[in-house]
N, C-alpha and C. Protein backbone atom coordinates (compact mmCIF):
# COMPACT_ATOMS: atom_id res chain seq x y z
N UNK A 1 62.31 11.92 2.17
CA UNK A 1 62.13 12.58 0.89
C UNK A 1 63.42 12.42 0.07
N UNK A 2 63.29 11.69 -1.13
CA UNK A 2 64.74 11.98 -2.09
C UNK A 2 64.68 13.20 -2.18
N UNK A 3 66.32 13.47 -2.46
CA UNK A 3 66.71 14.93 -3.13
C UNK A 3 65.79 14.91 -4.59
N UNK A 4 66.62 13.69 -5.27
CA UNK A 4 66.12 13.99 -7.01
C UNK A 4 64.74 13.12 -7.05
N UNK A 5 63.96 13.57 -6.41
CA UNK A 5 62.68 13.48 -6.52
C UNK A 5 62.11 13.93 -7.58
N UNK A 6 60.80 13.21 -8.50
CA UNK A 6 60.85 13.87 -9.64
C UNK A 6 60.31 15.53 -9.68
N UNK A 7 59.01 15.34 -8.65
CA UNK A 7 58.19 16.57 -8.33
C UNK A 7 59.06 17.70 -7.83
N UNK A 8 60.59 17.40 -6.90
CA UNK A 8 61.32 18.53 -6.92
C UNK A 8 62.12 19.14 -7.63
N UNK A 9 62.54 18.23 -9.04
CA UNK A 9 63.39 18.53 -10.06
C UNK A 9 62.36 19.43 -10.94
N UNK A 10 61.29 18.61 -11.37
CA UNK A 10 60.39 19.78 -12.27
C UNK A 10 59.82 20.93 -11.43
N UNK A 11 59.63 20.95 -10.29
CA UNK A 11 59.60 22.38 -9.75
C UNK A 11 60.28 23.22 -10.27
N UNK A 12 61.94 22.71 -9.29
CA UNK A 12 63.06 23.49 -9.50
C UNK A 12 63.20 24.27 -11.46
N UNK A 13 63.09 23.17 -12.25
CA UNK A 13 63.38 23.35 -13.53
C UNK A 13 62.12 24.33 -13.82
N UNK A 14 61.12 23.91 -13.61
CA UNK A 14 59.79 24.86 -14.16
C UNK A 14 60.25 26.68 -13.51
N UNK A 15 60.72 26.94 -12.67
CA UNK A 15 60.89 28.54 -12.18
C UNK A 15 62.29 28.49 -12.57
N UNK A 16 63.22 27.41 -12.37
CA UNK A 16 64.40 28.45 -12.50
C UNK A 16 64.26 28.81 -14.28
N UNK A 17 63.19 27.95 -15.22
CA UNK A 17 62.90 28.33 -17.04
C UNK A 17 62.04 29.79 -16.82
N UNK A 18 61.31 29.41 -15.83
CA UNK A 18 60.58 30.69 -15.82
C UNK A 18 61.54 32.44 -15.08
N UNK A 19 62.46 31.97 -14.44
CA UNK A 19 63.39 33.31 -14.11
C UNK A 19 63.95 33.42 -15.29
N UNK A 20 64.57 32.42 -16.22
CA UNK A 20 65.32 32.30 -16.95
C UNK A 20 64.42 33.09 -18.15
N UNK A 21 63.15 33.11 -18.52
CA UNK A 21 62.63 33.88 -19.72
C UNK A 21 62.28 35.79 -18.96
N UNK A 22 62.06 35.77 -17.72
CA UNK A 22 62.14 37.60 -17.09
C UNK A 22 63.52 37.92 -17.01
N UNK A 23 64.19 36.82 -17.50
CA UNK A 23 65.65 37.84 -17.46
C UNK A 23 65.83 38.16 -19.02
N UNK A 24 65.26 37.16 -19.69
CA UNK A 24 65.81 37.79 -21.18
C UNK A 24 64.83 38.69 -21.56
N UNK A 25 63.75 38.68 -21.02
CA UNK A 25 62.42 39.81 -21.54
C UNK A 25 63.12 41.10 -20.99
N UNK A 26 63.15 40.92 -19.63
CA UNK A 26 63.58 42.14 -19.19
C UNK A 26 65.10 42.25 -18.36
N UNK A 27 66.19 42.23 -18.98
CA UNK A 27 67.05 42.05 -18.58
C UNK A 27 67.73 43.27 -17.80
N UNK A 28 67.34 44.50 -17.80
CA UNK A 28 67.72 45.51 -17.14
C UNK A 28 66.57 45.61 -15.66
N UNK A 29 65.11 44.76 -15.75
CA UNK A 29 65.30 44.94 -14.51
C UNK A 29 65.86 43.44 -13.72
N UNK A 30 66.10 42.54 -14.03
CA UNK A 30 66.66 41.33 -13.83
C UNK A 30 68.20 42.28 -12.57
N UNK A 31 69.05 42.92 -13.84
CA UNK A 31 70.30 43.34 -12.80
C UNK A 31 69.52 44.33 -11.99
N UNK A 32 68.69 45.40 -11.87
CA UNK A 32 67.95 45.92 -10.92
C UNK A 32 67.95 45.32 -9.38
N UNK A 33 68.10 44.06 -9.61
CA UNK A 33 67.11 42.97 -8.53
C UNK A 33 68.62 42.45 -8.11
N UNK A 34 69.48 42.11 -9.00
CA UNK A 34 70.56 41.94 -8.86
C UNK A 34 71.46 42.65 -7.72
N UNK A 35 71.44 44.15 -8.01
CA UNK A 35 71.95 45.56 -7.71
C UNK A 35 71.53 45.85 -6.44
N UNK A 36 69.90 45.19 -6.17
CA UNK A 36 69.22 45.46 -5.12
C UNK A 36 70.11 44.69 -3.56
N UNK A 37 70.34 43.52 -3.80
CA UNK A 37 70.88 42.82 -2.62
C UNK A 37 72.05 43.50 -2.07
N UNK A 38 73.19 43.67 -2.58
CA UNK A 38 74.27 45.02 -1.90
C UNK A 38 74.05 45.69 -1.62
N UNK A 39 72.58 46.68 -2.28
CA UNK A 39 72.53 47.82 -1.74
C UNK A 39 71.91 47.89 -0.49
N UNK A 40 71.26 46.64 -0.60
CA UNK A 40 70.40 46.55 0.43
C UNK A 40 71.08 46.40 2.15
N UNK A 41 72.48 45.84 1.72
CA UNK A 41 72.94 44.70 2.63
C UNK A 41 73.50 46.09 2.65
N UNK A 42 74.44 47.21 2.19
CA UNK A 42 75.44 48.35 2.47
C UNK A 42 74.48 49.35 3.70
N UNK A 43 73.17 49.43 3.10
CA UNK A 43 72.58 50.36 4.26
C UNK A 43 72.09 50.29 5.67
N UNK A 44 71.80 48.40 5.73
CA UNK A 44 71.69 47.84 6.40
C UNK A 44 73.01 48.02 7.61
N UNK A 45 73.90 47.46 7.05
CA UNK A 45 75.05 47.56 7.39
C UNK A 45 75.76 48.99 7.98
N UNK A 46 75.50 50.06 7.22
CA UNK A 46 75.66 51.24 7.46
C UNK A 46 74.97 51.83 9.22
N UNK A 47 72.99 51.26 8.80
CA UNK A 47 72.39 51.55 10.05
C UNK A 47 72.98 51.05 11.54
N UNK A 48 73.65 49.49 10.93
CA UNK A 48 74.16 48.81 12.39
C UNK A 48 75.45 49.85 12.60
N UNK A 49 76.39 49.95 12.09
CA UNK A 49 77.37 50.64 12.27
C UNK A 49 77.46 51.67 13.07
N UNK A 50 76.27 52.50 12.52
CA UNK A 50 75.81 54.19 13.63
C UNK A 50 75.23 53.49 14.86
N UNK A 51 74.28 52.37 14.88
CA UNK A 51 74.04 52.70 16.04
C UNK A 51 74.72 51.81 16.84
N UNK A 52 75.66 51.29 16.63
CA UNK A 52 76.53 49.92 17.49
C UNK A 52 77.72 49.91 17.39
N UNK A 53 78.26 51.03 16.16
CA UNK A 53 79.78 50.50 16.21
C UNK A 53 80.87 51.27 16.96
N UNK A 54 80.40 52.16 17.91
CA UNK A 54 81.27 53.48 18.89
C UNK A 54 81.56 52.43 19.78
N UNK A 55 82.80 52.65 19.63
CA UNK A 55 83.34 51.39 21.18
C UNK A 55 83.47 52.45 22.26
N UNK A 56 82.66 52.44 23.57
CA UNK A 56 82.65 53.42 24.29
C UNK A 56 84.02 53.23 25.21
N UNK A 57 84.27 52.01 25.31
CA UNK A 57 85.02 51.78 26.69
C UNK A 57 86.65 52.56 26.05
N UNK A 58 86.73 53.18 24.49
CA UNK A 58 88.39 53.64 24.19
C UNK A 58 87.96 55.44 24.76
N UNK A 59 86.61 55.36 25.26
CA UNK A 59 86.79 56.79 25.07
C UNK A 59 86.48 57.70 23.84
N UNK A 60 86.92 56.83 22.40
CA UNK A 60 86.44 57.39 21.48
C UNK A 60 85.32 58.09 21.00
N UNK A 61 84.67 59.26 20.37
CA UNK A 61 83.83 59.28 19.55
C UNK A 61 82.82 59.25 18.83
N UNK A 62 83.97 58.14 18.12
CA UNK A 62 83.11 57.34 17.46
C UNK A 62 83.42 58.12 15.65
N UNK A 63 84.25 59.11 15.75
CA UNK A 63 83.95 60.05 14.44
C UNK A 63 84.29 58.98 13.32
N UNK A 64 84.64 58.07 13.36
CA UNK A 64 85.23 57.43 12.01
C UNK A 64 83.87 56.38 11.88
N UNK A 65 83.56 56.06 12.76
CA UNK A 65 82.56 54.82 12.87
C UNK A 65 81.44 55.58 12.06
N UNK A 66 81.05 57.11 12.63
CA UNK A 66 79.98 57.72 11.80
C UNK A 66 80.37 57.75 10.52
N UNK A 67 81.39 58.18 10.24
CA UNK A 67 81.93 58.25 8.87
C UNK A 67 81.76 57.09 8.07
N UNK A 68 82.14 55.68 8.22
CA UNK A 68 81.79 54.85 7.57
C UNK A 68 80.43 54.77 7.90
N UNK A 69 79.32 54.60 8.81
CA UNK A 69 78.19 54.30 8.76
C UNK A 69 77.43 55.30 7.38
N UNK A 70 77.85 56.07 7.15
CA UNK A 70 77.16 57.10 6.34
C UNK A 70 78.04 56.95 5.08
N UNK A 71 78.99 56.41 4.64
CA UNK A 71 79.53 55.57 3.29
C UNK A 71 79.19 54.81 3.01
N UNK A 72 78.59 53.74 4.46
CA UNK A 72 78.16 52.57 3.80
C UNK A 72 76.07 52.89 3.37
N UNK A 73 75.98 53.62 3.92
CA UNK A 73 74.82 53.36 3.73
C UNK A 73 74.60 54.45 2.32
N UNK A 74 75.35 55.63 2.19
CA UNK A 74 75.24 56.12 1.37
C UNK A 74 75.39 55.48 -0.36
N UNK A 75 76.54 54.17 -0.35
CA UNK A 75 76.81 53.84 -1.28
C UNK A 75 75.57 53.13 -1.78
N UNK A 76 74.94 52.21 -0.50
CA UNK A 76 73.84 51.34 -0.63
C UNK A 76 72.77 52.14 -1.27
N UNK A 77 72.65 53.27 -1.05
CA UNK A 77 71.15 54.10 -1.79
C UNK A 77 71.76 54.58 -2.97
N UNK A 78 73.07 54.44 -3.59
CA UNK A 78 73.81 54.98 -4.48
C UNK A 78 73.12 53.28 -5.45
N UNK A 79 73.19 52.64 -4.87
CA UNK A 79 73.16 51.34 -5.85
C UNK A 79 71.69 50.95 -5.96
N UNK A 80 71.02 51.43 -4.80
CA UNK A 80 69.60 50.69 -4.91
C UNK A 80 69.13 51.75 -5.86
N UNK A 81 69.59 53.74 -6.02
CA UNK A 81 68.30 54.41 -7.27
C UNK A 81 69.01 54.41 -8.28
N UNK A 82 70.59 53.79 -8.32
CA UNK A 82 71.19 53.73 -9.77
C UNK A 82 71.89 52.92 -10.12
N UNK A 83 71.50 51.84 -10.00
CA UNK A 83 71.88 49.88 -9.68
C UNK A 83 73.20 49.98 -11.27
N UNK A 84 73.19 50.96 -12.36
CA UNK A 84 74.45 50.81 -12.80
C UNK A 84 75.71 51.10 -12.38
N UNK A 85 75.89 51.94 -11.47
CA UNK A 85 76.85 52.24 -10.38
C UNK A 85 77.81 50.75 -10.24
N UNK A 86 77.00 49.95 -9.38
CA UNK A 86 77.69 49.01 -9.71
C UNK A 86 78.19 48.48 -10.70
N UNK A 87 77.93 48.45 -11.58
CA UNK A 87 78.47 48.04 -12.92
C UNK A 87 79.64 48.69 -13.59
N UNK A 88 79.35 50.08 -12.90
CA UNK A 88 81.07 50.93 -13.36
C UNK A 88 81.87 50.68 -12.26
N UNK A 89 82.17 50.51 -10.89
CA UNK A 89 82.72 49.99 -10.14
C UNK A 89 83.05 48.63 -10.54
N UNK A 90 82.46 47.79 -10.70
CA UNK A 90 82.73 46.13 -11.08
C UNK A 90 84.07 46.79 -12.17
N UNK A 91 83.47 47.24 -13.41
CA UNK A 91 84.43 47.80 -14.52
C UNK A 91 85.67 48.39 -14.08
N UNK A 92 85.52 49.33 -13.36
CA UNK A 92 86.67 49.55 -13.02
C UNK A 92 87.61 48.87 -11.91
N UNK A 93 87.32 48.01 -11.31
CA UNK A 93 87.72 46.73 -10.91
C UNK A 93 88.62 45.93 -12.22
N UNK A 94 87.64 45.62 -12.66
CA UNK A 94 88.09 44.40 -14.02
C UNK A 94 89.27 45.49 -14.64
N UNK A 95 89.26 46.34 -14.73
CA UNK A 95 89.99 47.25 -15.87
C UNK A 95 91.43 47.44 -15.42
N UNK A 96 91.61 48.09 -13.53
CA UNK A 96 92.90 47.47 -12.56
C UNK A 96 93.19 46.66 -12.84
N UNK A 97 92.67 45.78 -12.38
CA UNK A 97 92.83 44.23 -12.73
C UNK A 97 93.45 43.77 -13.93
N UNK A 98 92.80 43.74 -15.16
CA UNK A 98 93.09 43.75 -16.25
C UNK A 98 94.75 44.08 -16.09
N UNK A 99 94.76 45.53 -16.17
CA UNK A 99 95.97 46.22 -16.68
C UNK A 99 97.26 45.31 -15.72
N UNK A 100 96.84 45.45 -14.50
CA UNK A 100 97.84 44.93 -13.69
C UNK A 100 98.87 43.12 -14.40
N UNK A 101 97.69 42.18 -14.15
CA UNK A 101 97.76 40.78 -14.81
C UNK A 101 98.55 41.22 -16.02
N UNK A 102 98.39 42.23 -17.49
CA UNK A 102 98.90 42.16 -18.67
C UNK A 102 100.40 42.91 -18.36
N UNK A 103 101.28 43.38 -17.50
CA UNK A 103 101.90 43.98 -16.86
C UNK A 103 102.63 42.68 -16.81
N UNK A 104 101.81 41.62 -16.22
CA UNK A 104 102.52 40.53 -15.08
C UNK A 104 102.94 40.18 -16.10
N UNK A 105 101.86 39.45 -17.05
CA UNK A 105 102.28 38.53 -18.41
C UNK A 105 103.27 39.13 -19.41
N UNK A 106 103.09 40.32 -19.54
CA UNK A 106 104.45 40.60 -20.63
C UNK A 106 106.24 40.47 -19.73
N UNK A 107 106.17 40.69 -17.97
CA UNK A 107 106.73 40.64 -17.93
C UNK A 107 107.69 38.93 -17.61
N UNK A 108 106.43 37.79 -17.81
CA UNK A 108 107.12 36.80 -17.61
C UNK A 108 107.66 36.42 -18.92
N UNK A 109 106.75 37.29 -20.15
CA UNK A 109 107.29 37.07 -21.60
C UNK A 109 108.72 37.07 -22.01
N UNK A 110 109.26 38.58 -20.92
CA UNK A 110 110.49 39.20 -21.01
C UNK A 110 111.00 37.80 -20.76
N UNK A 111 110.68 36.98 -19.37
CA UNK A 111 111.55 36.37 -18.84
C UNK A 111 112.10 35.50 -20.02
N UNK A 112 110.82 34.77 -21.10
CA UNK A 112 111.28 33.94 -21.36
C UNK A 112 110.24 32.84 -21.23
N UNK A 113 109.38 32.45 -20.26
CA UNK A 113 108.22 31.91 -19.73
C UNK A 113 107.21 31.72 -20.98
N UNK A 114 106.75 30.12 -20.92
CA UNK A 114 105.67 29.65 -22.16
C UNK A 114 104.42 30.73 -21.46
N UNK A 115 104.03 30.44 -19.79
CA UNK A 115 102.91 30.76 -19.56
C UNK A 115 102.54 32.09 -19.76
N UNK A 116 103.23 33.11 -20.09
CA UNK A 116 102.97 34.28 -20.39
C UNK A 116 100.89 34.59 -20.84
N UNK A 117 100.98 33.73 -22.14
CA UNK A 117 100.07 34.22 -23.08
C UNK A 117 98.89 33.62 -22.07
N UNK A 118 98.58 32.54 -21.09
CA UNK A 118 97.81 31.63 -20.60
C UNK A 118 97.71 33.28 -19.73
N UNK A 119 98.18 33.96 -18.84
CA UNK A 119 97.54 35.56 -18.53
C UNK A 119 97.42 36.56 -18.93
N UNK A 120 97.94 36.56 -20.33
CA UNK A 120 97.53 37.61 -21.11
C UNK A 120 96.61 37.53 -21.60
N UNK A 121 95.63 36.59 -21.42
CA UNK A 121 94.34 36.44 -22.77
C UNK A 121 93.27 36.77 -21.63
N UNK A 122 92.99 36.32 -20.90
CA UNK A 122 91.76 36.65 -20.04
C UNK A 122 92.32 37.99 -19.26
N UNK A 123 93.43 38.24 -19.20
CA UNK A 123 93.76 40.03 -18.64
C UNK A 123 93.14 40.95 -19.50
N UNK A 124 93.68 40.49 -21.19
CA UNK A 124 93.21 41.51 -21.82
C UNK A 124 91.39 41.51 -22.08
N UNK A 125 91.12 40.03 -21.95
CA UNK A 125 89.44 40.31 -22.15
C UNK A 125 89.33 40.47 -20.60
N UNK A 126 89.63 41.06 -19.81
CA UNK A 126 89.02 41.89 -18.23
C UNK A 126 89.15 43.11 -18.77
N UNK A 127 89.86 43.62 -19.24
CA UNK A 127 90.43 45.10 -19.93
C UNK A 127 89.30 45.39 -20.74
N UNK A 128 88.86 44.47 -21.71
CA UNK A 128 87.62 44.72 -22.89
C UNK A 128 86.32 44.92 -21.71
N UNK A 129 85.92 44.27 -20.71
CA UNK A 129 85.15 43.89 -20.18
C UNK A 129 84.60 45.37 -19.76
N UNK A 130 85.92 45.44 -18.38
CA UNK A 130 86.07 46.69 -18.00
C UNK A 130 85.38 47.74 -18.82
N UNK A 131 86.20 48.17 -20.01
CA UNK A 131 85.66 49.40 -20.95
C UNK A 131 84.22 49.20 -21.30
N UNK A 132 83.77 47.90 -21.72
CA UNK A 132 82.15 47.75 -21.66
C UNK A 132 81.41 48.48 -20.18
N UNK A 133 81.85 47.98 -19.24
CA UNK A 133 81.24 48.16 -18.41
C UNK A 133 81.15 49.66 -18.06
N UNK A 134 82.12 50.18 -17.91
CA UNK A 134 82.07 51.57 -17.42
C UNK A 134 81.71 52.52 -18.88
N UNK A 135 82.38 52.76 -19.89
CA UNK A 135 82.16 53.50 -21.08
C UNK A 135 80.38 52.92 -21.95
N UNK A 136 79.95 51.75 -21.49
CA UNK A 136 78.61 51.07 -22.26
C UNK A 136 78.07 51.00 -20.82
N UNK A 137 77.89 51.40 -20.09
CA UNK A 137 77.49 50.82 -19.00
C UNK A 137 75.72 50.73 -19.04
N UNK A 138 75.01 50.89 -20.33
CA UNK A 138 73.55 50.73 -20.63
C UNK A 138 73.53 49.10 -21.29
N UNK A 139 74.44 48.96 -22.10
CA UNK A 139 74.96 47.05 -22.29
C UNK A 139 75.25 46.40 -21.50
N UNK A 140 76.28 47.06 -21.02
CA UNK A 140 76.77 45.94 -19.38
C UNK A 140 75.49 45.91 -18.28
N UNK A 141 74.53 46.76 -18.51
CA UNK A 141 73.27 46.82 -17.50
C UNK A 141 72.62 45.39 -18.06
N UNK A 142 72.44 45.74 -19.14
CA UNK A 142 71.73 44.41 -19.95
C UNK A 142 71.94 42.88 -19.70
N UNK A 143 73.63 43.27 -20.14
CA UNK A 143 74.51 41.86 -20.40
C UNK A 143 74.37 41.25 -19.06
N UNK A 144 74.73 41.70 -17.59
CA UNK A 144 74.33 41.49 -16.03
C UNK A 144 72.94 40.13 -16.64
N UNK A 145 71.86 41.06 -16.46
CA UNK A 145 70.40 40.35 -16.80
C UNK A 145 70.28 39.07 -17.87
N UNK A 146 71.19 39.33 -18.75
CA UNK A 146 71.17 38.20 -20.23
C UNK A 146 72.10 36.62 -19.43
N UNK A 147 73.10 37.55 -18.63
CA UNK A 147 74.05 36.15 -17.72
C UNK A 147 73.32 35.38 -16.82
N UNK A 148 72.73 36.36 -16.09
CA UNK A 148 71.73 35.59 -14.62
C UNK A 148 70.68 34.77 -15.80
N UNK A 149 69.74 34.93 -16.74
CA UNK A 149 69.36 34.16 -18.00
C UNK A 149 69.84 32.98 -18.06
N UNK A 150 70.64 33.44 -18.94
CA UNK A 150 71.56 32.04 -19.12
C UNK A 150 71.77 31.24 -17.94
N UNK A 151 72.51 31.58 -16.58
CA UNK A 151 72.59 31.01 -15.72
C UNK A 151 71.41 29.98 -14.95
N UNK A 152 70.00 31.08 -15.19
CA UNK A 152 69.00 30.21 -14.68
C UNK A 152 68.60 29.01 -15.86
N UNK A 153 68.41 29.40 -17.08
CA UNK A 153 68.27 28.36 -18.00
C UNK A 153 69.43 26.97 -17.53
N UNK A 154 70.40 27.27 -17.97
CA UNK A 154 71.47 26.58 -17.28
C UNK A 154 70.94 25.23 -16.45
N UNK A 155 70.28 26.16 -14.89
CA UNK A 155 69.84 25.20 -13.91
C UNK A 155 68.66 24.39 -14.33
N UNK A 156 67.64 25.31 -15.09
CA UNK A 156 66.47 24.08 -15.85
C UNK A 156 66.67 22.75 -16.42
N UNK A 157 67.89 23.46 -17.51
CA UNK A 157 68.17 22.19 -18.13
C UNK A 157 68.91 20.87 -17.43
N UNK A 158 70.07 21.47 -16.60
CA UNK A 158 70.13 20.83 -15.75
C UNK A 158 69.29 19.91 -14.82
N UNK A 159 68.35 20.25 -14.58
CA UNK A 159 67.34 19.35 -13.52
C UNK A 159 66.61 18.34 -14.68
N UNK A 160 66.06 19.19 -15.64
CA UNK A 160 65.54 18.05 -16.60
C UNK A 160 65.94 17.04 -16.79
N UNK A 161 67.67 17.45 -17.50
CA UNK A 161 68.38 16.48 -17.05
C UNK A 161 68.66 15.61 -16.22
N UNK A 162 68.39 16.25 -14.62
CA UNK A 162 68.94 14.90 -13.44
C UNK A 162 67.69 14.15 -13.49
N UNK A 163 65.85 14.62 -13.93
CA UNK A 163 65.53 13.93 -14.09
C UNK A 163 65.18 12.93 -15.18
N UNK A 164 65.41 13.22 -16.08
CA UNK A 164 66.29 12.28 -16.89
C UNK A 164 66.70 10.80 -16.92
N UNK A 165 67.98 11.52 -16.14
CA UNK A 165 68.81 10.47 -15.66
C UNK A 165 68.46 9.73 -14.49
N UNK A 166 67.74 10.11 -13.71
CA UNK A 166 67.08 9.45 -12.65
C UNK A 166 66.27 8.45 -12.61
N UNK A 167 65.41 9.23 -13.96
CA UNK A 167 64.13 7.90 -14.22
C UNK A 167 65.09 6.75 -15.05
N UNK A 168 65.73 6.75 -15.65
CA UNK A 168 66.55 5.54 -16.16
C UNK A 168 67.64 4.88 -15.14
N UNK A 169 67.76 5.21 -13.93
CA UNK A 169 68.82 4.77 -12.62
C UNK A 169 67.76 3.86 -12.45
């Protein structure tokens, strides 16, 4: 079987156009679905933890092992009934982040350093990002869904393209 077969390129292109129009119709539940896989994977994760992660042979417990089993799984049902959660976490990620990097860059400015501004520009749009995310976090729900969009369109055109280019190879 070729890879760039034509029947597997217009597959591929026909669903990833078709994910690509349920994300812009509905782009809040698009990150829903998004939101869903961590949470899914945290409780999962959580369940193995309680029942597997007490190392018997220290003698221990186990009190910390319960403790995380019930963070992790707690966070996971935190994300699967309110999938923006993540999105203020991500934010406040980007927003550390942010601040930290524009910190770095003014201080190589001090030094003297061209590259300064080359980390100050994407620090400060993590900083913008950030505040979207956590203070808008009903946009940043959106914007999530409008990216995976774009992203799947992206791959359509792409394949059209390889076949395309294939039939003229």
């Amino acid at each position: 079987m070729k890879l760039l077969s034509s029947s597997n390129l217009i597959l591929h292109s026909l669903v990833m156009f078709a994910l690509a129009v349920l994300c812009f119709v509905q782009p809040k539940l698009a990150s829903f679905s998004i939101a869903l896989v961590p949470g899914l994977v945290l409780v999962a994760g959580g369940v193995l933890v309680f029942l597997f992660g007490r190392d018997r042979s220290t003698g221990s417990n186990g009190i910390w092992n319960i403790v995380l089993a019930v963070f992790m799984a707690a966070a996971g049902l935190a994300i699967i009934i309110w999938p923006s959660i993540l999105i203020v976490l991500i934010g406040l990620v980007l927003l550390a982040e942010g601040i930290d990097k524009v910190v770095v860059a003014l201080r190589l400015r001090k030094l003297g350093l061209d590259c300064w501004s080359w980390m100050f520009l994407p620090s400060a749009l993590a900083i913008v990002a950030g505040f979207v995310a956590v203070f808008a976090t009903s946009v940043a729900t959106s914007l999530v869904g409008i990216v995976a969009g774009v992203g799947f369109l992206a791959s359509a055109v792409g394949c059209v393209l390889a076949y395309l280019w294939a039939g003229k190879a």
